[in-house]
Protein backbone atom coordinates (compact mmCIF):
# COMPACT_ATOMS: atom_id res chain seq x y z
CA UNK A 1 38.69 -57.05 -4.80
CA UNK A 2 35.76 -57.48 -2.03
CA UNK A 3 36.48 -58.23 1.06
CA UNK A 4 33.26 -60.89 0.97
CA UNK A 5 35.31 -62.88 -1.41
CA UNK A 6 37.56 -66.20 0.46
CA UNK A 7 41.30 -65.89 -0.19
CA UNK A 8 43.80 -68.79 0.44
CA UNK A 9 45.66 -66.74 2.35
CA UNK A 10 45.49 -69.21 6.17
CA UNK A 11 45.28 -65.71 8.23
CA UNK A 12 42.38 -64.58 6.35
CA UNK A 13 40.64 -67.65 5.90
CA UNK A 14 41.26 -68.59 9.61
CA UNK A 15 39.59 -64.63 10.63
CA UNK A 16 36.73 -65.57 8.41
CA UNK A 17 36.19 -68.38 10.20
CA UNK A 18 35.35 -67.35 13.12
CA UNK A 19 33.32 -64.93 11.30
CA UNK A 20 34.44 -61.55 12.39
CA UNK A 21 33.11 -58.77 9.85
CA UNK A 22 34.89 -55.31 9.03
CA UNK A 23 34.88 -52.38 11.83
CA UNK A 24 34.46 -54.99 14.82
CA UNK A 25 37.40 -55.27 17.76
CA UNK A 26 39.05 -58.31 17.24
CA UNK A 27 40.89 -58.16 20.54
CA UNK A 28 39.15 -58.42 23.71
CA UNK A 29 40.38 -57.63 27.02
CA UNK A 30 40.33 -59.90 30.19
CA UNK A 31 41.29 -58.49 33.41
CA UNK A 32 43.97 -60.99 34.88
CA UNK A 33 42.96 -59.90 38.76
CA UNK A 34 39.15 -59.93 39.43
CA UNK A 35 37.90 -57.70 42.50
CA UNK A 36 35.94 -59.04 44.75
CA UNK A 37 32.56 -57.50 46.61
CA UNK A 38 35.04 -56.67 49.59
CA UNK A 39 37.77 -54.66 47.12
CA UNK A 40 34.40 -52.90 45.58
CA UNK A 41 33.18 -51.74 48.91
CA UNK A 42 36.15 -50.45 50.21
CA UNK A 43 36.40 -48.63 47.02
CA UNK A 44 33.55 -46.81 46.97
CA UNK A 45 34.06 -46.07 50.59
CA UNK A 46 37.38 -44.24 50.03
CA UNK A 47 35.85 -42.56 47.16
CA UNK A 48 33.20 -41.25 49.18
CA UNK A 49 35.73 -40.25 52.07
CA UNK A 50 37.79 -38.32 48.99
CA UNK A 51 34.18 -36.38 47.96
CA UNK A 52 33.46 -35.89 51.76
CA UNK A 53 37.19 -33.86 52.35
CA UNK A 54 36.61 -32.41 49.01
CA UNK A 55 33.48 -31.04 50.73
CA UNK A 56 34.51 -29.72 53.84
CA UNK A 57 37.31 -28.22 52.41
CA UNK A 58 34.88 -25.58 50.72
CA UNK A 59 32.98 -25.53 53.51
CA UNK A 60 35.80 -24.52 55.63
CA UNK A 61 36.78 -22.27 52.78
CA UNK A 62 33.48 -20.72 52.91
CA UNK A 63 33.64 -19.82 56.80
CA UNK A 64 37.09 -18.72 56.70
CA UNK A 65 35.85 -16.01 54.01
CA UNK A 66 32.43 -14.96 56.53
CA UNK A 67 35.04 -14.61 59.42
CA UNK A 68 37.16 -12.81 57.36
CA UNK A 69 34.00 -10.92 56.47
CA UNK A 70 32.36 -10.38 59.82
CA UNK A 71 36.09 -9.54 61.55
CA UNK A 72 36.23 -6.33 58.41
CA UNK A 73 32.56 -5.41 59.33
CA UNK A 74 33.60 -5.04 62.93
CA UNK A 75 36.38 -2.97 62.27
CA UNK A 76 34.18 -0.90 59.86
CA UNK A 77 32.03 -0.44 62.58
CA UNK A 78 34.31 0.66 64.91
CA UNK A 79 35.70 3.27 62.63
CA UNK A 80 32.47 4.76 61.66
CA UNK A 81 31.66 4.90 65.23
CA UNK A 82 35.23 6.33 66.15
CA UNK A 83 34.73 9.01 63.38
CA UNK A 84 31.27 10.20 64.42
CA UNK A 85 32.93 11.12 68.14
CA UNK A 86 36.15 13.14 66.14
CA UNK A 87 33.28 15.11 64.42
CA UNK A 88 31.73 15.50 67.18
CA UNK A 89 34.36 16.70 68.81
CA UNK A 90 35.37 19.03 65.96
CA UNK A 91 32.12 20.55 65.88
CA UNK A 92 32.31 21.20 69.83
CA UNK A 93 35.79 22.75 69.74
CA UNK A 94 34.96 25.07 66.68
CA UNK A 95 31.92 26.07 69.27
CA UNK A 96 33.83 26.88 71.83
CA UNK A 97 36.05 28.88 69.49
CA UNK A 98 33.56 30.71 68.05
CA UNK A 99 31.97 31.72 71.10
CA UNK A 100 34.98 32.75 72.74
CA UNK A 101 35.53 35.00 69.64
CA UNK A 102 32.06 36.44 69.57
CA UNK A 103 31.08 40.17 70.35
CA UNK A 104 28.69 38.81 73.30
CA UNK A 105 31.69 36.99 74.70
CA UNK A 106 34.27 39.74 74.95
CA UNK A 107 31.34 41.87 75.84
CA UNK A 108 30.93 40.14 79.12
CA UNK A 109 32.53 40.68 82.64
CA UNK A 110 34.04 38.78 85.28
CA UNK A 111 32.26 38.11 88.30
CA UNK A 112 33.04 39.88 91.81
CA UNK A 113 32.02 36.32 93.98
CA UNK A 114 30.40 33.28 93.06
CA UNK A 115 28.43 31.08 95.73
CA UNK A 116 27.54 27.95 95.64
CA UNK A 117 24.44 26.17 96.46
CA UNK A 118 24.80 23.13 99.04
């Protein structure tokens, strides 16, 4: 059977009626508080407050990371730096080792007076 054709049936008939056709809502919904412009505005303003801590907490996420960052790079520094003056160093101990251990050096005599020039 179509669904064009009428029926007796009351709740059928009484659909028809109002002429709803197949695959249309047949319930509509009415909000039993309306908001007012007020309500809306204060809304969107707390909605925008949300977005703006939203956005500062990655910001301050970001520049936690860079101090992070620039506090590592510091450090970094100061080790290369520190490490630079131990090789130094090294290399001005082994000197004095190898000179003291050289033919010239035990070669050489002690003097008989030294003077100094005022």
């Amino acid at each position: 059977m179509s669904y064009t054709t009428r029926r007796n049936n009351s709740g059928f008939s009484s659909r028809r009626e109002r002429s709803w056709q197949r695959n249309q809502n047949t319930v509509a919904f009415a909000p039993r508080a309306a908001m007012g412009p007020i309500t809306h505005t204060v809304l969107v303003a707390l909605m925008i407050a949300v977005l703006g801590l939203i956005y500062l907490t990655q910001v301050t996420k970001t520049s936690f990371y860079g101090y992070t960052l620039n506090t590592q790079s510091e450090q970094m520094a100061s080790l290369k730096a520190e490490q630079q003056d131990l090789q130094v160093e090294n290399a001005r101990l082994q000197a004095l080792q190898r000179v003291k251990d050289s033919n010239v050096a035990k070669a050489m005599t002690e003097p008989k007076s030294v003077d100094y020039v005022n």
